[in-house]
Protein backbone atom coordinates (compact mmCIF):
# COMPACT_ATOMS: atom_id res chain seq x y z
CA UNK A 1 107.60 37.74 98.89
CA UNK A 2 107.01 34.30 97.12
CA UNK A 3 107.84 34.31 93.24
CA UNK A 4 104.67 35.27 91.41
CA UNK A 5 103.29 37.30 93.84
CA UNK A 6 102.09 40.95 93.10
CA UNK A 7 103.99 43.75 93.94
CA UNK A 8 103.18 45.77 97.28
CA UNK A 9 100.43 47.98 96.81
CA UNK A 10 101.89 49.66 99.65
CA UNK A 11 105.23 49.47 100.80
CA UNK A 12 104.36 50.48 104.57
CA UNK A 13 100.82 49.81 105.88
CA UNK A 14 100.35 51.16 109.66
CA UNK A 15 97.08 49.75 111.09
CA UNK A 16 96.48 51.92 114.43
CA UNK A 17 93.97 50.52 116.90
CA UNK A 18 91.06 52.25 117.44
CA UNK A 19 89.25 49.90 119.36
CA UNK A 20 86.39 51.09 121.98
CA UNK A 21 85.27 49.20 125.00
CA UNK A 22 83.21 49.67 128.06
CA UNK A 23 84.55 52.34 130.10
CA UNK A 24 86.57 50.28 133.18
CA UNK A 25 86.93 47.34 131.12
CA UNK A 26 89.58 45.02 132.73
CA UNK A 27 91.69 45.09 128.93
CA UNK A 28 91.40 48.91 127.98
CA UNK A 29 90.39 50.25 125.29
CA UNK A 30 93.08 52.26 122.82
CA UNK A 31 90.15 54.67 121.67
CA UNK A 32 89.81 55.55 125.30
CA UNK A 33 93.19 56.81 125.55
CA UNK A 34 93.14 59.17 122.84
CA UNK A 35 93.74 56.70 120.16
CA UNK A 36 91.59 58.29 116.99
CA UNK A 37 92.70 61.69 117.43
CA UNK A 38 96.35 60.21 117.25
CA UNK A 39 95.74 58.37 114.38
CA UNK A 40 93.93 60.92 113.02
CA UNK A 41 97.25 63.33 113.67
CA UNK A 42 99.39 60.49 112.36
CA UNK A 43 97.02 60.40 109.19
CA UNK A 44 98.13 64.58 108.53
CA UNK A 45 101.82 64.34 109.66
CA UNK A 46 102.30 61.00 106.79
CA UNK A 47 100.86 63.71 104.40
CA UNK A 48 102.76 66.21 105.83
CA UNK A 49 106.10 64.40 105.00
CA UNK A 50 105.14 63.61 102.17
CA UNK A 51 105.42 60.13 102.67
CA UNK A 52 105.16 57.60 99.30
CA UNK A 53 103.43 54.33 98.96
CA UNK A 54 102.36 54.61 102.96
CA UNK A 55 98.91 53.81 103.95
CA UNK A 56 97.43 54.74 107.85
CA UNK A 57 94.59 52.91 108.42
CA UNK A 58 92.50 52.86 111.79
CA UNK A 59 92.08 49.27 112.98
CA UNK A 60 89.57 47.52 114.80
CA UNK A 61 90.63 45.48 118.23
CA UNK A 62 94.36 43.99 117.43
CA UNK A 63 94.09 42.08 120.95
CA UNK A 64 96.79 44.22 122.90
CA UNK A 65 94.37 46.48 124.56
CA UNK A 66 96.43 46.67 127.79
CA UNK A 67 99.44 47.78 126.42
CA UNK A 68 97.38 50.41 124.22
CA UNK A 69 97.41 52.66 122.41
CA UNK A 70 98.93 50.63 119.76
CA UNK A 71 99.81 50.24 116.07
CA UNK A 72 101.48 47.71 113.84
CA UNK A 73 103.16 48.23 110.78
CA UNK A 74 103.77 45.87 107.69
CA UNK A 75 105.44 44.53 106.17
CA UNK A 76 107.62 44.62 108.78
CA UNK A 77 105.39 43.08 111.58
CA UNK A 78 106.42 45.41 114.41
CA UNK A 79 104.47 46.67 117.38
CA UNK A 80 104.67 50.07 119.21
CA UNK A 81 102.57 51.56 121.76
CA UNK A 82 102.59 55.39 121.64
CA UNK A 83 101.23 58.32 124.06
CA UNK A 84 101.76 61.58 122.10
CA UNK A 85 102.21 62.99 118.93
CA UNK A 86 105.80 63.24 120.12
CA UNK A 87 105.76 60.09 119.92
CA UNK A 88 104.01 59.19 116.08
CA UNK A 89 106.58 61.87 114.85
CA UNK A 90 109.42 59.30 116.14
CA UNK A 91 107.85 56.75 114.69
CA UNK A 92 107.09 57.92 111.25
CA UNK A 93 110.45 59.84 110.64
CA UNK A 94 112.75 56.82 112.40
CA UNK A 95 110.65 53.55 111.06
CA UNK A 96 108.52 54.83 108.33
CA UNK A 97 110.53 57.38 106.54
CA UNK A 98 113.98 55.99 107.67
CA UNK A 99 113.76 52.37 107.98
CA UNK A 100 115.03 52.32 111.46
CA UNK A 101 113.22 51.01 114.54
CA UNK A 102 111.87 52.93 117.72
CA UNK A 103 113.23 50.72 120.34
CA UNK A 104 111.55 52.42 123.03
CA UNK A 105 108.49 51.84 122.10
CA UNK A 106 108.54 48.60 120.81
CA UNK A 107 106.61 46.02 121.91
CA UNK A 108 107.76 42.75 122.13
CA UNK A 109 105.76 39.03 121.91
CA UNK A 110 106.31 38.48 125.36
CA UNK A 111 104.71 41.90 126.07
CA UNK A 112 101.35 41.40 125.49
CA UNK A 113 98.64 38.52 125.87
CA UNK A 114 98.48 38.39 122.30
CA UNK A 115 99.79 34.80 120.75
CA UNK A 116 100.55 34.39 116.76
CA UNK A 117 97.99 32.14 114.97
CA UNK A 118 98.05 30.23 112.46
């Protein structure tokens, strides 16, 4: 944070694609495989834990459709694709709760077609 800015609002902000295309769309779509209803679980499980100042929001398109489903989480800037609820517990209790990082389902810049912008 730069001096003078605001404090967070939230100190964890998950943004979890929900993105629907055209069924046999060359990209994928993450709503397509099962996307919403694992948000949606991922919504009840932060509740569940009881989670502070953490905020799951449903995204639209975050342009890496093929390596989907996929969420990012800030402030922190990293990228996982997950399968299973299995799979949103690891994330929530290991990055969210914990601090730590999922390393197995990362992904990486290099993974994706996506490019940082200016």
């Amino acid at each position: 944070m730069a001096a003078g800015d605001p404090a967070l609002f939230f100190s964890c902000h998950v943004f979890a694609c929900t993105n629907v295309r055209p069924p046999n769309h060359p990209r994928g779509s993450c709503a397509r495989k099962n996307a919403v209803e694992l948000r949606d679980y991922m919504k009840n499980k932060a509740k569940e834990m009881d989670l502070k100042g953490v905020r799951i929001n449903a995204s639209g398109c975050l342009d890496r459709c093929e390596l989907g489903p996929n969420l990012v989480i800030y402030p922190d800037g990293v990228w996982y694709h997950f399968e299973n609820e299995a799979d949103i517990d690891e994330i929530l209790e290991t990055h969210v709760k914990n601090g730590g990082r999922v390393s197995r389902l990362m992904l990486k810049p290099e993974d994706g077609p996506a490019k940082a912008t200016a």
